[in-house]
C-alpha atoms as a PDB file:
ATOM      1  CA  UNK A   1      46.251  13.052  18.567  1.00  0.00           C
ATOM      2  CA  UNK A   2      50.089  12.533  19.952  1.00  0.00           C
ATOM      3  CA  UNK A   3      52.353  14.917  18.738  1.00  0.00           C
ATOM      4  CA  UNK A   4      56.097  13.241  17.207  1.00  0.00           C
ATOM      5  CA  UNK A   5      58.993  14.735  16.446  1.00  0.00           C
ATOM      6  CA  UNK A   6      59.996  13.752  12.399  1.00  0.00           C
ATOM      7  CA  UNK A   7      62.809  15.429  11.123  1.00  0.00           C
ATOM      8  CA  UNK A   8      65.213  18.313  12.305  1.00  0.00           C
ATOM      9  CA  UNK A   9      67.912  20.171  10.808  1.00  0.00           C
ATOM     10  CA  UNK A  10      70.643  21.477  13.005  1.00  0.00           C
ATOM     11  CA  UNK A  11      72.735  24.281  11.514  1.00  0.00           C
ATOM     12  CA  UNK A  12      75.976  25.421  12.881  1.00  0.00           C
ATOM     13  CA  UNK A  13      79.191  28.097  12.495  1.00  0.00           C
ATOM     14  CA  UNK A  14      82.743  26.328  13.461  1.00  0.00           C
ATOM     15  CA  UNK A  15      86.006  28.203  13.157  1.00  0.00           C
ATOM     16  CA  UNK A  16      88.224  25.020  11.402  1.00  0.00           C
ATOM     17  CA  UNK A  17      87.556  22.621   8.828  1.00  0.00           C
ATOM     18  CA  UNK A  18      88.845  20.079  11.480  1.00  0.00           C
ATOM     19  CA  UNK A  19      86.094  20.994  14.351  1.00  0.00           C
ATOM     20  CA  UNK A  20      83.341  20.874  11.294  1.00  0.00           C
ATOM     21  CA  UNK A  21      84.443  16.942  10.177  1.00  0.00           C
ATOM     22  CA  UNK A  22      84.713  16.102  13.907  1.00  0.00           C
ATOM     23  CA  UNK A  23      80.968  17.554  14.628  1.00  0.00           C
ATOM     24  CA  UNK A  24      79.560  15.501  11.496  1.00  0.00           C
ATOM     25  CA  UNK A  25      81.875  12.205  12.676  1.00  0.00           C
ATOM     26  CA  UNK A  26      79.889  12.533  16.542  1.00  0.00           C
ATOM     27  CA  UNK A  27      76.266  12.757  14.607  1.00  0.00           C
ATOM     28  CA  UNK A  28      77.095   9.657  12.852  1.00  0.00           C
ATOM     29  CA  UNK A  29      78.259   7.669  16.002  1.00  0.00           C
ATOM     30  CA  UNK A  30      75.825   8.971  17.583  1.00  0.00           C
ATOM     31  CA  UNK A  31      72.780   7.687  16.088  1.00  0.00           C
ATOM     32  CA  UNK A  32      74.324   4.197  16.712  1.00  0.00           C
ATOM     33  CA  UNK A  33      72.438   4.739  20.349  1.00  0.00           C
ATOM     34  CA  UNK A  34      69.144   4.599  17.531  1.00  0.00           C
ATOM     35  CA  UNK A  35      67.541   7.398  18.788  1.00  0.00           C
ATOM     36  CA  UNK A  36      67.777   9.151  15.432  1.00  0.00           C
ATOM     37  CA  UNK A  37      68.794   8.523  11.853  1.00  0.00           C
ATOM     38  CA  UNK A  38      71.338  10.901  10.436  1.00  0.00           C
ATOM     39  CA  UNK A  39      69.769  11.807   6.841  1.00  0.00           C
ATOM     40  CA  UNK A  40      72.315  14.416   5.902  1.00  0.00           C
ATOM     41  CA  UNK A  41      75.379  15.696   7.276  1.00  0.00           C
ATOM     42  CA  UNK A  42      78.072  17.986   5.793  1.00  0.00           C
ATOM     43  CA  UNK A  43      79.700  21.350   6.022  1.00  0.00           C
ATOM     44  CA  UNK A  44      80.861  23.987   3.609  1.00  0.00           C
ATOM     45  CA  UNK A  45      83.284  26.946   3.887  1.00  0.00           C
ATOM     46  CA  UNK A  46      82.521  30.361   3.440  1.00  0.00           C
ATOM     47  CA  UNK A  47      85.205  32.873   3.194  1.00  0.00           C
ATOM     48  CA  UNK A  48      84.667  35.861   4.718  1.00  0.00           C
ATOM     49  CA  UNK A  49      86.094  38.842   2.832  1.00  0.00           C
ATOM     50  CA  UNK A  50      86.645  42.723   2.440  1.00  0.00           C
ATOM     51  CA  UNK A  51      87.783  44.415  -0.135  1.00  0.00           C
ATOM     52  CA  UNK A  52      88.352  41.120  -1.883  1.00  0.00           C
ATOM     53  CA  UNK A  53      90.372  40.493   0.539  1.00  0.00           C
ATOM     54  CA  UNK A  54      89.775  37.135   2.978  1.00  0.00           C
ATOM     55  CA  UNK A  55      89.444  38.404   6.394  1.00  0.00           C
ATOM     56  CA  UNK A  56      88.950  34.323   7.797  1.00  0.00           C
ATOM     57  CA  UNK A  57      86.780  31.415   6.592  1.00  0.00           C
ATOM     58  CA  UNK A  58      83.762  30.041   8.392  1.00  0.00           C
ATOM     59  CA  UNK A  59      82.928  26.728   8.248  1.00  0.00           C
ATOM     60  CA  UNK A  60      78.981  25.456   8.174  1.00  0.00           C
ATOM     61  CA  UNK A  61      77.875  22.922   9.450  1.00  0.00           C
ATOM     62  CA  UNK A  62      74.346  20.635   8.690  1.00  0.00           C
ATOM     63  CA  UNK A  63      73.079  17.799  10.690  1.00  0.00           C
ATOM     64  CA  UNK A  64      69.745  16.480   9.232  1.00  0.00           C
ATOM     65  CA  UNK A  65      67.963  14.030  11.802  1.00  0.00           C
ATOM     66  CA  UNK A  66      64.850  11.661  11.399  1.00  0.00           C
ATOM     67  CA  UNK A  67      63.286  10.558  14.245  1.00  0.00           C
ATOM     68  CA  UNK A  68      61.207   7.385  14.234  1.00  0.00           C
END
């Protein structure tokens, strides 16, 4: 039996809201070259604090691919 990649999800740290939307704009035109079909992709901030203070904000990123 042949072994086939289905489904991956990519997870990634960025440092600006602005690199996060550009890494989820390159999945999409990516998978125009139909090697995969982006499923979900998104990103979500999440402040970093201490003390209640926020030290900086990370931003995550999630690329969910189907192969076919």
């Amino acid at each position: 039996m042949a072994r086939q990649l289905l489904k991956t999800t990519d997870v990634w740290l960025t440092e600006s809201e602005e690199e996060a939307m550009e890494m989820v704009q390159e999945a999409k035109d990516r998978q125009a070259d139909g090697q995969y079909t982006l499923t979900k992709g998104g990103y979500t901030a999440k402040p970093k604090k201490s003390k209640g203070e926020i030290l900086y904000i990370e931003y995550k990123v999630t690329l969910e691919k189907t192969f076919e």
